[in-house]
N, C-alpha and C. Protein backbone atom coordinates (compact mmCIF):
# COMPACT_ATOMS: atom_id res chain seq x y z
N UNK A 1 125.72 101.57 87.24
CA UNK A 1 125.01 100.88 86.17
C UNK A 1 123.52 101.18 86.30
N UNK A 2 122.74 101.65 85.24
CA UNK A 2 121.33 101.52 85.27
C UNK A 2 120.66 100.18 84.97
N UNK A 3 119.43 100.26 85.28
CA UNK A 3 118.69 99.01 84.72
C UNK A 3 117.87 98.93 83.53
N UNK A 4 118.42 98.53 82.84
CA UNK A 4 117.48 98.30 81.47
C UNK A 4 115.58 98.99 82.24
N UNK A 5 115.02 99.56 81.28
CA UNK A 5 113.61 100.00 81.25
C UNK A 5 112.88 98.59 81.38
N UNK A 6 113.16 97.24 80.84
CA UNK A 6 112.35 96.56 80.96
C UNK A 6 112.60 95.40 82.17
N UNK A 7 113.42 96.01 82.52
CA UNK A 7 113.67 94.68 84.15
C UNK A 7 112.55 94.90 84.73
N UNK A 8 112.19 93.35 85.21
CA UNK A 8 111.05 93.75 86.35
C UNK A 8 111.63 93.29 87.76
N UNK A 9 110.82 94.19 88.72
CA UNK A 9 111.38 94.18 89.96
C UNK A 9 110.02 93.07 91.04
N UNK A 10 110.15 92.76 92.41
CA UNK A 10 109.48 92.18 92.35
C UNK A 10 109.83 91.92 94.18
N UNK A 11 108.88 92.05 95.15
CA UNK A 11 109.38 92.37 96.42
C UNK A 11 109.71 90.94 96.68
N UNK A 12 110.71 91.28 97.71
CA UNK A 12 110.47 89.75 98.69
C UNK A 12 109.59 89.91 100.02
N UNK A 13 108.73 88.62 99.05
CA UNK A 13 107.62 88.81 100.20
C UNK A 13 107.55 88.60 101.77
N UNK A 14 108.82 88.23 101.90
CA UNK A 14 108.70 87.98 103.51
C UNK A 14 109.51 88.96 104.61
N UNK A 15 108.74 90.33 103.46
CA UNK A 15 108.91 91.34 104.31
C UNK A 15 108.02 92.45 104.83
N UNK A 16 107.68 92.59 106.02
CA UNK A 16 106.66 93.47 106.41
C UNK A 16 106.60 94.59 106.95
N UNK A 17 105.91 95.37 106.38
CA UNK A 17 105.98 96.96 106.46
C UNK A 17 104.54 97.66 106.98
N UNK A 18 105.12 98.94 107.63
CA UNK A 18 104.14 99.58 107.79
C UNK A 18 104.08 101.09 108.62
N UNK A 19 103.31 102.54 108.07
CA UNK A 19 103.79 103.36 108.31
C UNK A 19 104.09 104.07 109.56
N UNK A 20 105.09 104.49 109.67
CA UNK A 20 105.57 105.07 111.28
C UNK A 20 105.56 106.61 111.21
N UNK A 21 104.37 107.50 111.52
CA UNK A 21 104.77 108.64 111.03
C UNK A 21 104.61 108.98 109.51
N UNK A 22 105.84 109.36 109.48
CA UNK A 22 106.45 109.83 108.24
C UNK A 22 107.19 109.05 107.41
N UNK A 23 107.27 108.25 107.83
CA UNK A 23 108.23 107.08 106.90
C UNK A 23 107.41 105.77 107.29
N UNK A 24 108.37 104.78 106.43
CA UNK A 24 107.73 103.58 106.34
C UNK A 24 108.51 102.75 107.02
N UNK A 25 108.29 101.80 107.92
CA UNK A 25 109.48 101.04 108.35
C UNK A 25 109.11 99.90 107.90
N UNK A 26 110.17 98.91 107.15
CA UNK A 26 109.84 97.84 107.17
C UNK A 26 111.08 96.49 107.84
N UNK A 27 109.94 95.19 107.94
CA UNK A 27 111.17 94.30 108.98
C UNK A 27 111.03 93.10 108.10
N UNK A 28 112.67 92.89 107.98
CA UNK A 28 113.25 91.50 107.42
C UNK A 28 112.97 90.28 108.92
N UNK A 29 112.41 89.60 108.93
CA UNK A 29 112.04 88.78 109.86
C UNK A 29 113.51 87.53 109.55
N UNK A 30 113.47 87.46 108.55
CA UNK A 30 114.50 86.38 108.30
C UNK A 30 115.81 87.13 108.60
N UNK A 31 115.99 87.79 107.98
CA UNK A 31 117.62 88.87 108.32
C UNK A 31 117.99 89.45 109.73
N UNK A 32 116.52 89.55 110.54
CA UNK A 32 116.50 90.71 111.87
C UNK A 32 116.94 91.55 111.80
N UNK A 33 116.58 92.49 110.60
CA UNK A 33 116.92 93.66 110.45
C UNK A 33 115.40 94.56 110.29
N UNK A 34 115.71 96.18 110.55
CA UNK A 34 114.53 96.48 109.72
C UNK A 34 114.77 97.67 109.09
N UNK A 35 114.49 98.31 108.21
CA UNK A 35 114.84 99.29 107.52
C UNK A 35 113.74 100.51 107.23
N UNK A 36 113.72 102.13 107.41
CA UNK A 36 113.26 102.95 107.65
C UNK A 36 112.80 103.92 106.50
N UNK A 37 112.25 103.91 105.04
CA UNK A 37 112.20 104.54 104.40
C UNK A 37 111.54 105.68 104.59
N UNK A 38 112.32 106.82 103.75
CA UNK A 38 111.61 108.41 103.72
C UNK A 38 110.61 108.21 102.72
N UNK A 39 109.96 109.52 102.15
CA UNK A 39 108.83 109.21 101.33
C UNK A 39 109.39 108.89 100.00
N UNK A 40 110.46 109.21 99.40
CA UNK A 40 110.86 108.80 97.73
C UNK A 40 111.29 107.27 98.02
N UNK A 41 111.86 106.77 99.03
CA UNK A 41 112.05 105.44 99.02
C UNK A 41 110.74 104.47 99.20
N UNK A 42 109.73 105.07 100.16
CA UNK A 42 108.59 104.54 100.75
C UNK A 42 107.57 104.70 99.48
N UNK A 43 107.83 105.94 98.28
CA UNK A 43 106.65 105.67 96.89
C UNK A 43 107.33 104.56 95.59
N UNK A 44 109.07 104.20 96.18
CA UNK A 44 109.43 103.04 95.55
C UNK A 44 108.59 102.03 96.04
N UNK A 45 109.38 101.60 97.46
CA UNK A 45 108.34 100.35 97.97
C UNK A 45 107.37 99.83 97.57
N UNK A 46 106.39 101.18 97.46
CA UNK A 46 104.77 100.76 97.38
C UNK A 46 104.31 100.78 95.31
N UNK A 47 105.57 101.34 95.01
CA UNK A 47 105.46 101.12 93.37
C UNK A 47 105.52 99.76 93.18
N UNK A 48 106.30 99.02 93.77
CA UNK A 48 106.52 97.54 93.62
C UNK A 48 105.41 96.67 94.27
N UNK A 49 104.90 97.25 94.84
CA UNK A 49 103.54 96.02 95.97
C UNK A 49 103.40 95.11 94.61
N UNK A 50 102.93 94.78 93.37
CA UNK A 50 103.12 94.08 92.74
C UNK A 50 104.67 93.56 90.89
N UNK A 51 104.85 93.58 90.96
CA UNK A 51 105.81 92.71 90.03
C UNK A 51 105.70 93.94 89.21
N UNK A 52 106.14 94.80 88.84
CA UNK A 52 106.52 95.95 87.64
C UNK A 52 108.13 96.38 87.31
N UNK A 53 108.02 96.51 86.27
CA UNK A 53 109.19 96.89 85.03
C UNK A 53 109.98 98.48 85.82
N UNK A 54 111.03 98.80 85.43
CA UNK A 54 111.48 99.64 85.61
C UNK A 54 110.78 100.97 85.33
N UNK A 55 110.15 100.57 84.18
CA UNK A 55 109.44 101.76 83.31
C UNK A 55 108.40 102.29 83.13
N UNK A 56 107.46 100.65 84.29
CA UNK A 56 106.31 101.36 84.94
C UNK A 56 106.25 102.00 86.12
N UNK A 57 107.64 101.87 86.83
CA UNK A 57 107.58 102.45 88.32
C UNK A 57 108.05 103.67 88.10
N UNK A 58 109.04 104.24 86.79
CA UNK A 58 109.48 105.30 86.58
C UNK A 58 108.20 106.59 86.11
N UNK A 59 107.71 105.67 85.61
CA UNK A 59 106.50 106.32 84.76
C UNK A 59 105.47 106.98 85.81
N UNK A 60 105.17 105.64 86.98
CA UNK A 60 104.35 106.23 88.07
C UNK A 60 105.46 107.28 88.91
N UNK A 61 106.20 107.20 89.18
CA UNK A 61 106.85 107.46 90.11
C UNK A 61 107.08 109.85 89.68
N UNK A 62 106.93 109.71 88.13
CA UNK A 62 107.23 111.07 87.61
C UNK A 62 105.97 112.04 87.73
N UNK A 63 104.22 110.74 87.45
CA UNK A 63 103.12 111.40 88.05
C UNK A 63 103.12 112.08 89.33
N UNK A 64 103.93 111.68 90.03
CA UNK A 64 103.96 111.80 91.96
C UNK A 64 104.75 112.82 91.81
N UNK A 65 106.18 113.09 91.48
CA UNK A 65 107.01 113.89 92.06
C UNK A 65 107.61 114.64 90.85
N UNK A 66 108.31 115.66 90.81
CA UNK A 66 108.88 116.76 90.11
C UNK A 66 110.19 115.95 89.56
N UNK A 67 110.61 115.03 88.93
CA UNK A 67 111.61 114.94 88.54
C UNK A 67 111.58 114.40 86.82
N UNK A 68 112.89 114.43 86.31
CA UNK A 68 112.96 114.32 84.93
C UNK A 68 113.15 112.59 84.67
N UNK A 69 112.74 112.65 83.32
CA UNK A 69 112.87 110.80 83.23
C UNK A 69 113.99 110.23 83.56
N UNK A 70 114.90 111.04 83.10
CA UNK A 70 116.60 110.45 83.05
C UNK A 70 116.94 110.39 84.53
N UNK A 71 116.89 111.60 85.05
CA UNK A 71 117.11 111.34 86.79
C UNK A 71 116.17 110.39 87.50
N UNK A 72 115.26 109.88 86.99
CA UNK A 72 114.30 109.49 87.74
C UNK A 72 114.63 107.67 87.40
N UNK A 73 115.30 107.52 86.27
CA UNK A 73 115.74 105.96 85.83
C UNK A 73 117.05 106.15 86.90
N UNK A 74 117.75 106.84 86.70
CA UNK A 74 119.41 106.36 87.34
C UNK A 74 118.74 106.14 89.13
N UNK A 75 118.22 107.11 89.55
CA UNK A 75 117.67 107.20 91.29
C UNK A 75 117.13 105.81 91.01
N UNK A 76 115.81 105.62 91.01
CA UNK A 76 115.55 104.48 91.16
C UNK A 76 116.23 103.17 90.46
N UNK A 77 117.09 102.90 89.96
CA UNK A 77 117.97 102.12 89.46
C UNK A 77 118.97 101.64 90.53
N UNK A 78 119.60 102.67 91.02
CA UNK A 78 120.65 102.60 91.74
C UNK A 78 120.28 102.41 93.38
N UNK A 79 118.33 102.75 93.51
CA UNK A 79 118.18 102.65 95.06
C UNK A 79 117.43 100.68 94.46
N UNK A 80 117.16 100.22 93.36
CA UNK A 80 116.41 98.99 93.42
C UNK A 80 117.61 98.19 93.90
N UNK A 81 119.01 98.07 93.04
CA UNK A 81 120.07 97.72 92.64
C UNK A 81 120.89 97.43 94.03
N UNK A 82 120.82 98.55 95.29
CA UNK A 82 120.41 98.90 96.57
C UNK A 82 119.75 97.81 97.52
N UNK A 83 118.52 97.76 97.16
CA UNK A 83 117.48 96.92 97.79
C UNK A 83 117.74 95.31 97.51
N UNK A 84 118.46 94.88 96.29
CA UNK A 84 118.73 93.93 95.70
C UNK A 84 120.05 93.28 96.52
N UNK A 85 121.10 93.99 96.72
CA UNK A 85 122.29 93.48 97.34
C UNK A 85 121.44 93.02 98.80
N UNK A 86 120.69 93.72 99.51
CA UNK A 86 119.81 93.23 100.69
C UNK A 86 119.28 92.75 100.78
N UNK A 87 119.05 91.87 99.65
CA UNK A 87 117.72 91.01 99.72
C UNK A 87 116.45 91.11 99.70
N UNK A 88 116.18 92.74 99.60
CA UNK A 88 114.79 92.93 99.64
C UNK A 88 114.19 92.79 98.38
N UNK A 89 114.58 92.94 97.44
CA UNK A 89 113.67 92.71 96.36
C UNK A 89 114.42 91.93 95.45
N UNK A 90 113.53 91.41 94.23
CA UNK A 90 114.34 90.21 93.23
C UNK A 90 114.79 90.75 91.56
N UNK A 91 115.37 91.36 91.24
CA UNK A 91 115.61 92.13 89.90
C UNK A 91 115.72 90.79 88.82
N UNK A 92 115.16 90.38 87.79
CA UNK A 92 114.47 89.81 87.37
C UNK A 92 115.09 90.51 85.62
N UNK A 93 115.86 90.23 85.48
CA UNK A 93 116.76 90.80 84.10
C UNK A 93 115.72 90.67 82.86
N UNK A 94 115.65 91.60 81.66
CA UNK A 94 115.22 91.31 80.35
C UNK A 94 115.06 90.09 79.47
N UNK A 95 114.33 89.37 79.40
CA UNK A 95 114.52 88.27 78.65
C UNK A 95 114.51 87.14 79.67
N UNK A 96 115.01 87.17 81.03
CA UNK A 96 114.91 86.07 81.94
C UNK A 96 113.95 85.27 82.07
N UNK A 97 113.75 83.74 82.05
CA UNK A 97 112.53 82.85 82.41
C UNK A 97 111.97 83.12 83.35
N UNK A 98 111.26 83.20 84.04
CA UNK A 98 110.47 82.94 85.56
C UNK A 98 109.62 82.05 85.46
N UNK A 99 109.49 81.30 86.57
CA UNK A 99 108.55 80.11 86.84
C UNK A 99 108.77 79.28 88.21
């Protein structure tokens, strides 16, 4: 399943990151886990540092790297969608209230 262009995504903040090298590691303090991103996962991450739409992270995300819009919605769709079953971030559907 993709995500609608206008979902917004939105980190959970009580997670802390920071770069190791070449990748990014970041640690679920609540989960005790921590997780190791390469650089296409690690220019997701940091697309999200604040609350954006599918379609602005796609949009930044095509300035950065060589890929096409369509591949570039399903990848990041399917790695947010990813991050979401883990708890790391909050997918925030079209039309949804927040408050």
């Amino acid at each position: 399943m993709s995500l609608p262009p206008e979902t917004c995504i939105a980190r959970n903040p009580d997670l802390v990151a920071a770069p190791v090298g070449d990748e990014l590691v970041m640690l679920s303090v609540e989960l005790g886990k921590y997780y190791a991103l390469n650089e296409g996962a690690a220019a997701v991450w940091q697309g999200i540092e604040q609350p954006v739409t599918v379609e602005q992270l796609c949009a930044a995300l095509q300035e950065r790297f060589d890929v096409s819009p369509e591949e570039c919605r399903q990848d990041v769709s399917r790695y947010l969608e990813e991050l979401d079953a883990k708890g790391l971030v909050h997918i925030v559907p079209p039309g949804a209230v927040t408050r």
